[in-house]
Protein backbone atom coordinates (compact mmCIF):
# COMPACT_ATOMS: atom_id res chain seq x y z
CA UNK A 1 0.00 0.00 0.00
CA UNK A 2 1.18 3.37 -0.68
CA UNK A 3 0.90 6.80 0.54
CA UNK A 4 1.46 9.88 -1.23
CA UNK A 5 1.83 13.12 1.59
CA UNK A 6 2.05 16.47 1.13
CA UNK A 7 3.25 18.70 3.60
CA UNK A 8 5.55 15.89 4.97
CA UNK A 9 8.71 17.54 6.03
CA UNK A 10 6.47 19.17 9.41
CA UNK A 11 3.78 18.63 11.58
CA UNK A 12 0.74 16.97 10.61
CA UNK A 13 2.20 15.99 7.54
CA UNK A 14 5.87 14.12 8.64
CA UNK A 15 3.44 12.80 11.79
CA UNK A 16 1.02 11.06 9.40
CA UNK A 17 3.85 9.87 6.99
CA UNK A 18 5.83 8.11 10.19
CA UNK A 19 2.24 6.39 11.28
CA UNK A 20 1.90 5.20 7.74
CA UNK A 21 5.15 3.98 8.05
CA UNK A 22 5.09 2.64 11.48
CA UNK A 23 1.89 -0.08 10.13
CA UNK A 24 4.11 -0.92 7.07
CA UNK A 25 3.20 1.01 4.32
CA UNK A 26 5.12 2.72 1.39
CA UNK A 27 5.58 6.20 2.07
CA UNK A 28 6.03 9.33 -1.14
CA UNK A 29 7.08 12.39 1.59
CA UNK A 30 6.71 15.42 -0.72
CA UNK A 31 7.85 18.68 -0.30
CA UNK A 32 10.39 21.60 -0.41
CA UNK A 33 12.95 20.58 2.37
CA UNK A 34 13.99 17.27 1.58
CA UNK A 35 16.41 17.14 4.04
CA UNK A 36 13.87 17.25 6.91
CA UNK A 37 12.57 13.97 5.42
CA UNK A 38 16.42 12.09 6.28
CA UNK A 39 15.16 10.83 9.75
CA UNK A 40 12.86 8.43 8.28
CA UNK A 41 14.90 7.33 5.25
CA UNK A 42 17.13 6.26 8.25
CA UNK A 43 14.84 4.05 9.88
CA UNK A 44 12.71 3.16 7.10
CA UNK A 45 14.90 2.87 4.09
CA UNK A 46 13.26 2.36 0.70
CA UNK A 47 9.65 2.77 2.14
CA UNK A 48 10.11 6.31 2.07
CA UNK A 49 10.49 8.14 -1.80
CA UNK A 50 11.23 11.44 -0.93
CA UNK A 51 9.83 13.97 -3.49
CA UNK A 52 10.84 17.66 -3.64
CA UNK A 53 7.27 19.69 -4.28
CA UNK A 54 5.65 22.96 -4.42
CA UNK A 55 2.17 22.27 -4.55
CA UNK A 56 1.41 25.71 -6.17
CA UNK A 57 3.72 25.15 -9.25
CA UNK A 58 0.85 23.07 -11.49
CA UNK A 59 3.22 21.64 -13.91
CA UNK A 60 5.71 20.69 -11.15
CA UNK A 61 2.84 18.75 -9.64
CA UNK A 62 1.66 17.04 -13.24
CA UNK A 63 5.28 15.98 -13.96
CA UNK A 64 6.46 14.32 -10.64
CA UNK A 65 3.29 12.78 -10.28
CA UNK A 66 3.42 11.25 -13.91
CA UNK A 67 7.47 10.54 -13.09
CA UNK A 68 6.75 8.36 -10.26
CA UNK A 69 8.79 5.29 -10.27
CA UNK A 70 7.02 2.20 -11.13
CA UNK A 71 6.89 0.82 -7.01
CA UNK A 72 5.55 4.01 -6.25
CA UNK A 73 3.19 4.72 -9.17
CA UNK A 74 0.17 3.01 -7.99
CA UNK A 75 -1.04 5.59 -5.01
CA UNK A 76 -3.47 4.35 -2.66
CA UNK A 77 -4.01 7.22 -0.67
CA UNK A 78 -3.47 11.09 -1.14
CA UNK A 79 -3.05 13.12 1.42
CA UNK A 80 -3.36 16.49 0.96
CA UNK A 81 -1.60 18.13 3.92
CA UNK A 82 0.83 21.17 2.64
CA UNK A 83 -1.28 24.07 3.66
CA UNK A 84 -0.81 27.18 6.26
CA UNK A 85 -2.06 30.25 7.44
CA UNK A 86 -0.74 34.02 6.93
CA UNK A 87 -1.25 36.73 8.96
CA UNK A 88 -3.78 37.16 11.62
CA UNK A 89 -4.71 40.89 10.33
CA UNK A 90 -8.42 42.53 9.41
CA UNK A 91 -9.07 42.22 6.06
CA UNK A 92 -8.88 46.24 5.82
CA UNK A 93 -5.50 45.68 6.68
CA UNK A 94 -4.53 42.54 5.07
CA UNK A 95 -1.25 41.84 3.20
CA UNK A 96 -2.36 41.07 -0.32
CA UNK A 97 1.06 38.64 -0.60
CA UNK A 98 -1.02 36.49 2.35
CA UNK A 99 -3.70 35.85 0.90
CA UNK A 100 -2.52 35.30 -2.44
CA UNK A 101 -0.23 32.57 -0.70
CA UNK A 102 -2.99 31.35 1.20
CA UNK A 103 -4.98 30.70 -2.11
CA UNK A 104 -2.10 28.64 -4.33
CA UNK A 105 -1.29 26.81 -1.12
CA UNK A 106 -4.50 25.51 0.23
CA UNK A 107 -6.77 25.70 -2.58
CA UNK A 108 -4.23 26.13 -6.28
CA UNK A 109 -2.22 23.26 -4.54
CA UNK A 110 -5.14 21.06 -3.65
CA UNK A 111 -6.67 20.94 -7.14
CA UNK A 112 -3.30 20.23 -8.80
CA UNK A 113 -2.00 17.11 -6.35
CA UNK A 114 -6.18 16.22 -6.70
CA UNK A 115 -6.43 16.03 -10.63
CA UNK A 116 -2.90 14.56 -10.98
CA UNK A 117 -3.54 11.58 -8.85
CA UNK A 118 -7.33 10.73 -9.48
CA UNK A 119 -7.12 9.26 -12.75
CA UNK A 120 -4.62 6.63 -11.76
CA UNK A 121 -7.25 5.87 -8.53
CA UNK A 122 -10.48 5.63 -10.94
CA UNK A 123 -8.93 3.44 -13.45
CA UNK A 124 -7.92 1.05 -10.45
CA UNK A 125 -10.98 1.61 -8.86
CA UNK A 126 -9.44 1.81 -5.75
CA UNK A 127 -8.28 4.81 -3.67
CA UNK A 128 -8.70 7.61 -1.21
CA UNK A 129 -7.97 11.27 -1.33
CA UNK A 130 -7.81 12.55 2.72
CA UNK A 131 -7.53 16.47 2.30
CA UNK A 132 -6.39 18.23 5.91
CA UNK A 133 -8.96 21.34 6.12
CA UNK A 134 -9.36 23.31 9.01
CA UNK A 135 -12.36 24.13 11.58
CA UNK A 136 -11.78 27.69 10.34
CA UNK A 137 -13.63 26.45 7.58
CA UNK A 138 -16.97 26.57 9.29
CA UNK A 139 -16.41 28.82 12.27
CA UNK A 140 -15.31 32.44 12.19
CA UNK A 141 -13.48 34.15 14.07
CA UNK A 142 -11.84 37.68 13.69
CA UNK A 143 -8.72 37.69 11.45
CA UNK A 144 -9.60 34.65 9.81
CA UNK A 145 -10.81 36.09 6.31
CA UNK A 146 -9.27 34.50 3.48
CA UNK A 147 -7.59 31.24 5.66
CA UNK A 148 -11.35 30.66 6.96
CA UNK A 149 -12.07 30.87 3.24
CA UNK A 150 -9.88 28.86 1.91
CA UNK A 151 -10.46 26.17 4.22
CA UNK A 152 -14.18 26.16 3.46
CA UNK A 153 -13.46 25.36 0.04
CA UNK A 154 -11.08 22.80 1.51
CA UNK A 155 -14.67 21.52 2.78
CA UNK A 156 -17.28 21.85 0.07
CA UNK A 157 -14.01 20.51 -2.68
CA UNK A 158 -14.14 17.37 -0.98
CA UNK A 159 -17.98 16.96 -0.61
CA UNK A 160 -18.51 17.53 -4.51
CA UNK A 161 -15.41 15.62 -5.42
CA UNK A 162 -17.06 12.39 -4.02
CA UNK A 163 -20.34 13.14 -6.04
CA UNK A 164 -18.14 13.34 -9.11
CA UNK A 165 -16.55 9.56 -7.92
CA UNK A 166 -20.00 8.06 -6.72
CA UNK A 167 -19.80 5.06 -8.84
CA UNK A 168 -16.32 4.22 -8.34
CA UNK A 169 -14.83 2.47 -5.07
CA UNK A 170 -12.36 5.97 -4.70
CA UNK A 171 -13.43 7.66 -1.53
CA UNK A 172 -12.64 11.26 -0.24
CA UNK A 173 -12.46 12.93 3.69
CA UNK A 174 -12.35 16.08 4.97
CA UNK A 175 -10.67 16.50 7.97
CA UNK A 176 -10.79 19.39 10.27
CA UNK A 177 -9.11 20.30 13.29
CA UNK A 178 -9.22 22.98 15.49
CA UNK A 179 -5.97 23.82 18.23
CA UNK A 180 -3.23 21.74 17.41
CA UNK A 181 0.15 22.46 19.13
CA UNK A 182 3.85 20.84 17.85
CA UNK A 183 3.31 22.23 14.42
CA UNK A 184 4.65 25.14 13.08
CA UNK A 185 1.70 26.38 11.81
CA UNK A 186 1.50 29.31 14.05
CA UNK A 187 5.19 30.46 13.78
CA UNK A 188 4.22 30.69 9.95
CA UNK A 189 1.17 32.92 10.73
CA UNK A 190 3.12 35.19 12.52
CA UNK A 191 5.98 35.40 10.52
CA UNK A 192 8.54 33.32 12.80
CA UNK A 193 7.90 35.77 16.31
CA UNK A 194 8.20 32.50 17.97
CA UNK A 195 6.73 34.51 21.21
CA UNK A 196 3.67 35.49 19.79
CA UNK A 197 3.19 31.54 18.18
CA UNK A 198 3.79 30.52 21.53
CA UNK A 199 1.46 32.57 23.24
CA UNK A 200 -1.58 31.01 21.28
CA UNK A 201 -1.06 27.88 23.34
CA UNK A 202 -0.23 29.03 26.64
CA UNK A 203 -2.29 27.62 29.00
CA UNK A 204 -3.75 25.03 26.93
CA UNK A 205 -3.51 21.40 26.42
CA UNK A 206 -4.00 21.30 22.25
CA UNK A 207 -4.13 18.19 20.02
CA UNK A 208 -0.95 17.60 18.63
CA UNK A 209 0.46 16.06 15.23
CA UNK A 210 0.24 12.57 16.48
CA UNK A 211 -3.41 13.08 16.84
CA UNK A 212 -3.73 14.34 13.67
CA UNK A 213 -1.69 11.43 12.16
CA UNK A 214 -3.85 8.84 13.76
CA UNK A 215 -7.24 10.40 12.50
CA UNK A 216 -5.90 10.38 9.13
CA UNK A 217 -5.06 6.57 9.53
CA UNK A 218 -7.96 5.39 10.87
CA UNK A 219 -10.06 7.16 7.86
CA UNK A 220 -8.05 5.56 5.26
CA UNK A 221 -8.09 2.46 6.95
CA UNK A 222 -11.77 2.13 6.96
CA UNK A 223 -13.54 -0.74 5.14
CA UNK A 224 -13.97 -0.37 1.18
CA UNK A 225 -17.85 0.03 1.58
CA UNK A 226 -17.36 3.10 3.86
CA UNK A 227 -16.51 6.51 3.03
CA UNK A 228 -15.69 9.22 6.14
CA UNK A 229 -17.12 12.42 4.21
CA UNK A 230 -16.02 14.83 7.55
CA UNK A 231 -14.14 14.54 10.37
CA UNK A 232 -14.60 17.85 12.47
CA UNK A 233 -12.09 17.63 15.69
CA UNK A 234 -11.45 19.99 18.59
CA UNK A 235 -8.73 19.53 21.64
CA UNK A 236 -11.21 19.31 24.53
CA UNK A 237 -9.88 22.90 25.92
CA UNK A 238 -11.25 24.11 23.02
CA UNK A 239 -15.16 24.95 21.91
CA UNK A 240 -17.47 27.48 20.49
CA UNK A 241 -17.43 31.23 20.61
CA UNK A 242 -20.18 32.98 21.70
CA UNK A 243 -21.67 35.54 19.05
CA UNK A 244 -19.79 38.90 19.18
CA UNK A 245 -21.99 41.97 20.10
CA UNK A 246 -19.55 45.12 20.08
CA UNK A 247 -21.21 47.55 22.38
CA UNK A 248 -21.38 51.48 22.23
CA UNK A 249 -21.11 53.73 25.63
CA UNK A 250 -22.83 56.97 25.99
């Protein structure tokens, strides 16, 4: 069985490519710092095809997809994990460089590693695509704009994805989590302040990448006849905001 993994030199991505690993599977880690991917070519030798990729260069993505070596050609599961968030600014004030980056990351990137891997599923009838959204996808919250956005079409991709596939045994999931910690996910928000990353945990007990990793897992390894269309996961320190009412004094 193999696993193709975006994102996979950090956090949820190089936790989910270990825990395929760790239960035996054949591992593509793709992404831009190869290097990072060296601790599990030391433990798990030719399992792991390491596989330098930017997601938002499309015919990057078409042509190491097509150039996959024969062992590693057959991809059972995608998982599309490279992502991120930038900037945590009102949209009045947003950097227009963030939220370009936030749209070829999660959504240009998503398409590309999407459409250059399903036809290879549907003509084996077999496969899953697991795409890593975000909670921010269905719950606002200020500063959130265009990553909330993004992640929403993260969402509804998925969903009509699947209708395309109904048919076919190729199934699709949506997962979304809320606070993770062990990531670097917030040191890319805030531009490496590694104080201000910090701070968004402090006093918290957050999910971390293992959790992630696991959830991914367990969706993929589902029975044939079942398809997982959402996962939506919280740490338990974690829940709903109340509505925001901003209030005027006399």
């Amino acid at each position: 069985m193999i696993a193709l993994i975006t994102g996979a030199t950090a956090g949820y991505g190089y936790a989910t490519a270990e825990k395929f690993l760790r239960e035996g599977w054949a591992v593509i880690a793709a992404g831009r710092r190869l290097e990072r991917i060296e601790p599990l070519r030391k433990v798990y030798g030719d399992k792991v095809l390491p596989l330098k990729l930017d997601v938002t260069q499309r015919e990057q993505v078409l042509s190491a997809i097509d150039s996959l070596p024969a062992a590693f050609k057959a991809v059972d599961v995608l998982v599309n994990n490279a992502g991120g968030a930038y900037g945590l600014e009102p949209a009045q004030k947003a950097i227009l460089d963030d939220w370009d980056t936030m749209v070829d990351i999660n959504i240009k990137g998503l398409m590309y590693c999407t459409r250059a891997v399903l036809p290879g599923m549907v003509e084996r009838n077999r496969g899953h695509v697991v795409n890593i959204g975000s909670v921010a996808g269905e719950f606002p919250y200020p500063g959130g704009n265009v990553y909330g956005g993004v992640k929403a079409f993260t969402h509804q991709f998925s969903l009509n994805v699947r209708s395309d596939l109904l048919g076919t045994q190729v199934r699709v999931t949506c997962i979304e989590p809320g606070l993770s910690g062990g990531t670097e996910f917030s040191q890319v928000r805030f531009k490496g302040d590694a104080a201000k990353a910090a701070s968004v945990y402090a006093g918290t007990e957050p999910m971390t990448a293992d959790d992630i990793a696991d959830t991914v897992y367990w969706v993929a390894t589902r029975p044939a006849r079942v398809n997982i269309n959402t996962v939506s996961m919280m740490a338990t320190c974690q829940a709903f905001s109340p509505f925001a009412i901003h209030r005027t004094t006399k």
